[in-house]
Every structure is written in C-alpha cells, then in structure tokens.
Protein backbone atom coordinates (compact mmCIF):
# COMPACT_ATOMS: atom_id res chain seq x y z
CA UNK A 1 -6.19 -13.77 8.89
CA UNK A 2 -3.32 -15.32 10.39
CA UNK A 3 -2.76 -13.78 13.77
CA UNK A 4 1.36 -13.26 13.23
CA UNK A 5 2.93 -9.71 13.38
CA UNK A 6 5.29 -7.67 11.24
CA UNK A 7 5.01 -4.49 13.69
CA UNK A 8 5.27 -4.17 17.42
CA UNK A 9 2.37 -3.72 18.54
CA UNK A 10 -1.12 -5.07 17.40
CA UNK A 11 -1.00 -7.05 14.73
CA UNK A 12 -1.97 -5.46 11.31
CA UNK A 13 -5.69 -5.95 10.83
CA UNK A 14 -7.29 -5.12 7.45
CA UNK A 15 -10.52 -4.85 8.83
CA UNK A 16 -9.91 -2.02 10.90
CA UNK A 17 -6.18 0.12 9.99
CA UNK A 18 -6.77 2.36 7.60
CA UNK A 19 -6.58 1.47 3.50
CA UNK A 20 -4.20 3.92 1.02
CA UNK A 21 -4.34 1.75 -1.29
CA UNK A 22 -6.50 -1.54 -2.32
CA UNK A 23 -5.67 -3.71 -5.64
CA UNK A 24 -8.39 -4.26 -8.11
CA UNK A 25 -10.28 -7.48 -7.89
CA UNK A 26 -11.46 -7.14 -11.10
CA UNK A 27 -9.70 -6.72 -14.58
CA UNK A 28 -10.90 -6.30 -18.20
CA UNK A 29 -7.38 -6.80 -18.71
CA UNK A 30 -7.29 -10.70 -17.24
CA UNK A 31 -10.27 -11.51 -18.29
CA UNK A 32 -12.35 -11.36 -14.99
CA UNK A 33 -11.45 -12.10 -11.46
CA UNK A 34 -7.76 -11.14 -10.16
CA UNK A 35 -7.08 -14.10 -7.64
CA UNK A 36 -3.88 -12.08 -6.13
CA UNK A 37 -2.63 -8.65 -5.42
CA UNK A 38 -1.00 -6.27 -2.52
CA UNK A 39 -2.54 -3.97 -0.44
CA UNK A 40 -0.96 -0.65 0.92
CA UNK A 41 -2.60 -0.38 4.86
CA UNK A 42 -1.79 2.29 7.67
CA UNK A 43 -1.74 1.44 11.07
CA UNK A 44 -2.98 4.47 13.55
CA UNK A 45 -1.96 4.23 16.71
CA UNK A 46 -3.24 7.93 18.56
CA UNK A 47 -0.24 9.85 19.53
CA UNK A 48 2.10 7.39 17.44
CA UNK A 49 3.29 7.85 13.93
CA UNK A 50 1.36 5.54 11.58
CA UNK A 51 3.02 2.29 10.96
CA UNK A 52 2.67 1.54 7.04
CA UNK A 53 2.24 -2.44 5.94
CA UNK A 54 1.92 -4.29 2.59
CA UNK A 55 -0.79 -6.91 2.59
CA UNK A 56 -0.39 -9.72 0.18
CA UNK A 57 -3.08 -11.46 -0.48
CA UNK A 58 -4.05 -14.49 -3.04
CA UNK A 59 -7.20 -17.26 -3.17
CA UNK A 60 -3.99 -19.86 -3.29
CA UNK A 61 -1.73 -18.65 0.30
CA UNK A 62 -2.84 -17.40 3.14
CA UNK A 63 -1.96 -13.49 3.56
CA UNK A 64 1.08 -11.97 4.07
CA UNK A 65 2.20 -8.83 5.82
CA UNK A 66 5.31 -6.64 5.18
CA UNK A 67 6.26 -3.84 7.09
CA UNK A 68 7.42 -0.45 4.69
CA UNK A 69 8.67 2.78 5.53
CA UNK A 70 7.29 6.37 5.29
CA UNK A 71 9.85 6.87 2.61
CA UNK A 72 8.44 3.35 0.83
CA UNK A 73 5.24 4.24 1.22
CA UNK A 74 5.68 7.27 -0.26
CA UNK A 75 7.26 5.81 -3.67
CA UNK A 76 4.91 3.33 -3.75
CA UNK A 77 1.97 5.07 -3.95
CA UNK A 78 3.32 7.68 -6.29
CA UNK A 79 4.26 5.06 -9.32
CA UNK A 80 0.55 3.85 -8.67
CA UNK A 81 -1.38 6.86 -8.82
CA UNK A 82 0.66 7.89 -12.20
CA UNK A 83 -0.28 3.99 -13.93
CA UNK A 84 -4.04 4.48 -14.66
CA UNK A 85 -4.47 0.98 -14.18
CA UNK A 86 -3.81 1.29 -10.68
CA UNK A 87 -4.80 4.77 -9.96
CA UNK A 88 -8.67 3.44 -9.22
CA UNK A 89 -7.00 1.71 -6.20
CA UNK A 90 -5.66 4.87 -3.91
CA UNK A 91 -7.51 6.30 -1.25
CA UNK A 92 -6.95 9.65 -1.51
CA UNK A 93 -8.80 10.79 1.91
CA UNK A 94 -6.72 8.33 3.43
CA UNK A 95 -3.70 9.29 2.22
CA UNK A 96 -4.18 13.26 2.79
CA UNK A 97 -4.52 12.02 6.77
CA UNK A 98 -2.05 9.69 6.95
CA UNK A 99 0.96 11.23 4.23
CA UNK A 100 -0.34 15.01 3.67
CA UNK A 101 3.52 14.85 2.00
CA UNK A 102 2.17 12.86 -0.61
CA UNK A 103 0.44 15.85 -2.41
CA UNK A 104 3.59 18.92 -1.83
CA UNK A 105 5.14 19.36 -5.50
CA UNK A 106 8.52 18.22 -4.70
CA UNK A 107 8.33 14.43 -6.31
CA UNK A 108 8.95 13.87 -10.17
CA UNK A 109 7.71 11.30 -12.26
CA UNK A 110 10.83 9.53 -12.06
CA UNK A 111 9.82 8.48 -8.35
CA UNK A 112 7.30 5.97 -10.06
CA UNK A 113 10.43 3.95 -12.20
CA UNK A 114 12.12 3.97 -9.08
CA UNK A 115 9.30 2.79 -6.94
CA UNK A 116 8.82 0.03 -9.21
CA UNK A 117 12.29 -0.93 -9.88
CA UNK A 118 14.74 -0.34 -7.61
CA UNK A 119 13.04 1.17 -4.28
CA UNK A 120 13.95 0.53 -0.96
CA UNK A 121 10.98 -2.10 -0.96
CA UNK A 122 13.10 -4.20 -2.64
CA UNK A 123 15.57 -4.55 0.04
C-alpha cells in the first residue's frame, strides 16, 4: 500500500479500519475475475468521529484513497444496497456501528440516482 494520506492522522489502512463496503472480485457478469473496483472503509479513531475513505483499487495502478463525508457515505451506500449486484458487498454490522443513521426510515429510493449521479462525491 502506498504509505500517502488523504486524512490527518494515520494513514488509511485496509488491513485494519473497518470495511462498510467491499466490491466483488468475482462476476458471472464479466466473465470471471474483476481486476478493479472501490472500496467504502471507516477509520475509528476512539473518542473521534469515524473518518470515511474510498479505496480504489485495480491489478493495473497502485491504490488510491479518497476521503468522503458522512453525508457521502451515506448516499453511497444506500444506491448500493438497493442494486442487487452490489448489495453482497455491504457490511451491515459495520455499518450499524459506524452509521446507525443508515437504517432510520427517512431516505427514499431516489437517494440511490442521486448517489450515483450527481452526489457530492462527484465534487
């Protein structure tokens, strides 16, 4: 992993923040192996909020990290739990400690076309 940083702090470590969500590594769909996806990771710092990250990862580049917001994370993982490609992928324990908002009734399925398409990621 490359030792840069997209958080103050530690550096984001896959191998020991927590995982919301992991991309398949497998597809029926492309015929095997995925050699690329993104990763949704929580950072837990004790008496800090968690600090949420995107990995990026691909067999071709070396990872990436990207820094999201509560609010991002939030969308994010909404529009993937509703695609039931995706779904497979989200750590529900996880999430319940990390973003106990995640499961309150006040989101609509519209969060997952904004997620995808125009979310504050995407800024």
């Amino acid at each position: 992993m490359p030792p840069h940083s997209v958080q103050p702090g530690s550096p984001p470590d896959p191998t020991i923040d927590t995982p919301l969500f992991r991309s398949p590594w497998y597809s029926p769909y492309a015929a095997g192996r995925i050699t690329c996806g993104t990763d949704i990771y929580a950072k837990i710092t004790p008496g800090q909020p968690p600090q949420f990250y995107l990995l990026h990862w691909s067999e071709q580049k070396p990872d990436a990290y990207a820094p999201v917001s509560e609010e991002c994370t939030l969308q994010l993982l909404r529009g993937l739990v509703l695609m039931p490609y995706t779904a497979r992928g989200i750590h529900s324990v996880n999430i319940r400690n990390c973003l106990p908002e995640f499961f309150l009734g006040n989101w609509h399925s519209c969060d997952a076309g904004y997620a995808l398409n125009n979310g504050p990621y995407r800024k």
